[in-house]
N, C-alpha and C. Protein backbone atom coordinates (compact mmCIF):
# COMPACT_ATOMS: atom_id res chain seq x y z
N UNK A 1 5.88 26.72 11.43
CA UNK A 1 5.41 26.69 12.79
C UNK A 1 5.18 25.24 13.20
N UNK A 2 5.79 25.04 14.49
CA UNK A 2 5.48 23.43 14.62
C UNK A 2 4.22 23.25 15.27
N UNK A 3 3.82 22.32 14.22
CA UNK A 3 2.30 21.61 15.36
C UNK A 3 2.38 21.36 16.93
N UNK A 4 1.52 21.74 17.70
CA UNK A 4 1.45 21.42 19.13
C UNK A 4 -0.49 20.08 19.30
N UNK A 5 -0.11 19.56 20.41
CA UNK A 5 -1.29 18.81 20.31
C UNK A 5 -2.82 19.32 20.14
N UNK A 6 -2.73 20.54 20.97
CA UNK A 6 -3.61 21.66 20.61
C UNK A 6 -4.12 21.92 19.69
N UNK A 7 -3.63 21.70 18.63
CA UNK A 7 -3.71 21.89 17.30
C UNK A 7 -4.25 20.96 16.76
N UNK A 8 -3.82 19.60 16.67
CA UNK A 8 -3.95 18.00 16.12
C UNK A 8 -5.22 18.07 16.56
N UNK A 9 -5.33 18.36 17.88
CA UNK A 9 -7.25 18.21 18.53
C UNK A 9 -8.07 18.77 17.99
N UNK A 10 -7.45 20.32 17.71
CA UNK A 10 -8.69 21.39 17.15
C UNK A 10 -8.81 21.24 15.67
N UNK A 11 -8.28 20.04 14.96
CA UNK A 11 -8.03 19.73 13.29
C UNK A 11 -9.38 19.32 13.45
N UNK A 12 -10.58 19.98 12.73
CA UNK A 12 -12.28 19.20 12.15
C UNK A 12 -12.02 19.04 10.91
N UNK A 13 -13.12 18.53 10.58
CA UNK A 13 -13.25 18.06 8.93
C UNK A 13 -13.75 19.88 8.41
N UNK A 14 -13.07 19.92 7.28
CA UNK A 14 -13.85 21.46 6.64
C UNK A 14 -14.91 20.73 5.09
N UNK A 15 -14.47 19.73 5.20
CA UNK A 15 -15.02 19.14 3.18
C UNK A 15 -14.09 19.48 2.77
N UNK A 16 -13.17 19.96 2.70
CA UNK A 16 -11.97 19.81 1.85
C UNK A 16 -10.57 19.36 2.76
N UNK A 17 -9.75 18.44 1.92
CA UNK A 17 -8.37 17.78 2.23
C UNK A 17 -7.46 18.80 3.18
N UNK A 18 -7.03 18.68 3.70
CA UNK A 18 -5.58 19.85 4.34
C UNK A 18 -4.80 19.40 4.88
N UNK A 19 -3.74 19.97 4.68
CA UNK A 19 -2.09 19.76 5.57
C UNK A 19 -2.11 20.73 7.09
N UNK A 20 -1.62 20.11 8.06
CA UNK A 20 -0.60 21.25 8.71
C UNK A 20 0.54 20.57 8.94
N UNK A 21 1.48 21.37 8.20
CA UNK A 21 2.99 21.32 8.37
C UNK A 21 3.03 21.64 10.20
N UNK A 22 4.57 20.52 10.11
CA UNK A 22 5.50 20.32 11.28
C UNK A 22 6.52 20.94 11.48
N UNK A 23 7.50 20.28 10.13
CA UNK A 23 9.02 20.96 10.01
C UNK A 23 9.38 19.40 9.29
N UNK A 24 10.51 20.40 8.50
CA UNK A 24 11.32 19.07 7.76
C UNK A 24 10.47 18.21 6.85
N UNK A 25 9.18 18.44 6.47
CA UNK A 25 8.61 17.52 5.50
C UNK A 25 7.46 16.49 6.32
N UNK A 26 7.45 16.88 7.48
CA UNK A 26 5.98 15.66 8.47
C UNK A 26 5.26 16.68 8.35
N UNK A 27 4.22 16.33 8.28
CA UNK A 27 2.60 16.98 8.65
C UNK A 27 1.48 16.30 8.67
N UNK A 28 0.71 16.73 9.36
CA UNK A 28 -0.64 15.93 9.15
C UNK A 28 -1.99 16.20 8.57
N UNK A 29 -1.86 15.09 7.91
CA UNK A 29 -2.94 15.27 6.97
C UNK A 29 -4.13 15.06 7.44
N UNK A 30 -5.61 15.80 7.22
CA UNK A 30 -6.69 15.94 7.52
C UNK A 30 -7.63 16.00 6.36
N UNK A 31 -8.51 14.50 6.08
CA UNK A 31 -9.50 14.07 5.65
C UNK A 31 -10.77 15.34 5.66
N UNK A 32 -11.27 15.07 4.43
CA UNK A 32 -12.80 15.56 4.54
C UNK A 32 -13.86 15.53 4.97
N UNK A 33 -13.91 14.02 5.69
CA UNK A 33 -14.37 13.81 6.57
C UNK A 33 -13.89 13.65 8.08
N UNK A 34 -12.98 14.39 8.09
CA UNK A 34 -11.80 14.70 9.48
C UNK A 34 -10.70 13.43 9.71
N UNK A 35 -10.46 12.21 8.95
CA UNK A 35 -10.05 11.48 9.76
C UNK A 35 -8.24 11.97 9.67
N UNK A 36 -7.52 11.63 10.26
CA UNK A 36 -6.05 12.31 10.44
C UNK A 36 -5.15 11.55 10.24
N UNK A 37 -4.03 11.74 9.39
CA UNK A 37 -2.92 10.72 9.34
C UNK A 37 -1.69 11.74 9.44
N UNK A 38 -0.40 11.10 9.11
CA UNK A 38 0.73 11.44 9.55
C UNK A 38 1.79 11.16 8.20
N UNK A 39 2.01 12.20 6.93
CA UNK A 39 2.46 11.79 6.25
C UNK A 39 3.62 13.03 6.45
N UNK A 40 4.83 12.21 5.46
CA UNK A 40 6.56 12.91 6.37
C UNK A 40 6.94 12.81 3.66
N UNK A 41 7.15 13.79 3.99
CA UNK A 41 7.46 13.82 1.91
C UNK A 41 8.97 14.33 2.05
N UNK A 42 9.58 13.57 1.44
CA UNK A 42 10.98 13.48 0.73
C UNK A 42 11.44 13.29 -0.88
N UNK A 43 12.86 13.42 -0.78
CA UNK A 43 12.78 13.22 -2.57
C UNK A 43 14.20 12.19 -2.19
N UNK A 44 13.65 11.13 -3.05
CA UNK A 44 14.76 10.61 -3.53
C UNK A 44 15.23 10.55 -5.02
N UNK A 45 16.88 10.73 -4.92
CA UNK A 45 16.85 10.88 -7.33
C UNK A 45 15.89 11.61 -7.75
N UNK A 46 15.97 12.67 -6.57
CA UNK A 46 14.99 14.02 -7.39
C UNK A 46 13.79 13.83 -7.55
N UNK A 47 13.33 12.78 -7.03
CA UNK A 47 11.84 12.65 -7.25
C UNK A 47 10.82 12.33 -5.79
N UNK A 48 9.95 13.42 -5.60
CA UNK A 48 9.40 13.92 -4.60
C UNK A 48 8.64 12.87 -4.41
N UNK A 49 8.28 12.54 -2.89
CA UNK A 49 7.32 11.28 -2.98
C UNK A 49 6.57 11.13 -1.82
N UNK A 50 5.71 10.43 -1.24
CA UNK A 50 5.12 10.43 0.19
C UNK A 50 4.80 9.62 1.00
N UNK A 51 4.61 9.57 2.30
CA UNK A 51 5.00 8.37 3.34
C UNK A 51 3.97 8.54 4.29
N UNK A 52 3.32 7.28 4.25
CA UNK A 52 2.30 7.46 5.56
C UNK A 52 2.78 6.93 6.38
N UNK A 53 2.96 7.45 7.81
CA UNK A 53 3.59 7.38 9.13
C UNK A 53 2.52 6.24 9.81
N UNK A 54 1.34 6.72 9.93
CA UNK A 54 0.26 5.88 10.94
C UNK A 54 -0.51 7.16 11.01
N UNK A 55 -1.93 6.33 11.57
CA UNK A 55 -2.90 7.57 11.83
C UNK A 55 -3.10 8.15 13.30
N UNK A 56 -3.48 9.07 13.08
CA UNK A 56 -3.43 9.99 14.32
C UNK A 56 -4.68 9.60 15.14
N UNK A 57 -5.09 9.60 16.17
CA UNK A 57 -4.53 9.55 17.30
C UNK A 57 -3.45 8.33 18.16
N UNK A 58 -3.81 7.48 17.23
CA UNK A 58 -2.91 6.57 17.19
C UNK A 58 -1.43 6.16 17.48
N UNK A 59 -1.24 6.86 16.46
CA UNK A 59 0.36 7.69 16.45
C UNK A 59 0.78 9.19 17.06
N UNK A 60 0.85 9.52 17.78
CA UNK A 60 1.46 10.74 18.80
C UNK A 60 1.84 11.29 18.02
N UNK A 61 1.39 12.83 18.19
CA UNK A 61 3.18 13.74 17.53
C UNK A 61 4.24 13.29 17.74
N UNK A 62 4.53 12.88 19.34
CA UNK A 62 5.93 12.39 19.53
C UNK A 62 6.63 11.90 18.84
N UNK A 63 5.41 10.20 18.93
CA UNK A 63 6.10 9.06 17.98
C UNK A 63 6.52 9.38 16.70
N UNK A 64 5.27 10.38 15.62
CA UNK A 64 5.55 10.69 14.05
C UNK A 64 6.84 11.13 14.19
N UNK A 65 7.02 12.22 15.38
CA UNK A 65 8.34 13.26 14.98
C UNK A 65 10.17 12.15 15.10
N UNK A 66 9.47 10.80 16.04
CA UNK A 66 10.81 10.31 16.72
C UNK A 66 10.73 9.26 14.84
N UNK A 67 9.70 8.83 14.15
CA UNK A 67 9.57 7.75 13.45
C UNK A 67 9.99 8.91 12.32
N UNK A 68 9.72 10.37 12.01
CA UNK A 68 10.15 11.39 11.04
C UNK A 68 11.90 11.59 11.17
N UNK A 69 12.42 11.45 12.17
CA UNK A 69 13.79 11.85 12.79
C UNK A 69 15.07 10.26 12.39
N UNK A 70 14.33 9.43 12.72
CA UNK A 70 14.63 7.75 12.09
C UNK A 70 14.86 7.71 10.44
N UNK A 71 13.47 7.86 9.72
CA UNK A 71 13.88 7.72 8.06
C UNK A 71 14.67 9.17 8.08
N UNK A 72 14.62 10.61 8.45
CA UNK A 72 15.45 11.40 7.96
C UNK A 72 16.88 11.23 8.22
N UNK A 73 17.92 10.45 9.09
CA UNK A 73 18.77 9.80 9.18
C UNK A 73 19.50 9.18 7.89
N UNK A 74 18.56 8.19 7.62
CA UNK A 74 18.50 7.54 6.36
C UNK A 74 18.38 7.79 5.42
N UNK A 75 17.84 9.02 5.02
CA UNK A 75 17.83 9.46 3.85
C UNK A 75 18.69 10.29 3.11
């Protein structure tokens, strides 16, 4: 299911770490103490790995998805 901003807003801190998936490997990650970033996981040579985009609010869905759409090109 793709994230809508709706969503990114209504992300609180619970005390524990969480994802919500995007599509294709972006999602955003949500701190324990709520703060939000934008990490996009790929594998290169088979080996799975992870990418911080920028933090949210900072960074737009837009931007993550146009800066997620750029390295997936490349990869």
């Amino acid at each position: 299911m793709a994230l809508t901003d709706l969503r990114i807003r209504n992300a609180k801190a619970t005390g524990k770490v969480y994802n919500l998936g995007d599509y294709d490997g972006l999602s955003l990650f949500v701190s324990a103490k709520g703060g939000k970033a934008w990490h996009f996981r790929y594998s290169w040579l088979g080996k799975r790995s992870r990418m911080s985009l920028g933090a949210c609010p900072e960074l737009s869905l837009r931007d993550a998805r146009t800066m997620h759409a750029s390295f997936s090109i490349h990869s």
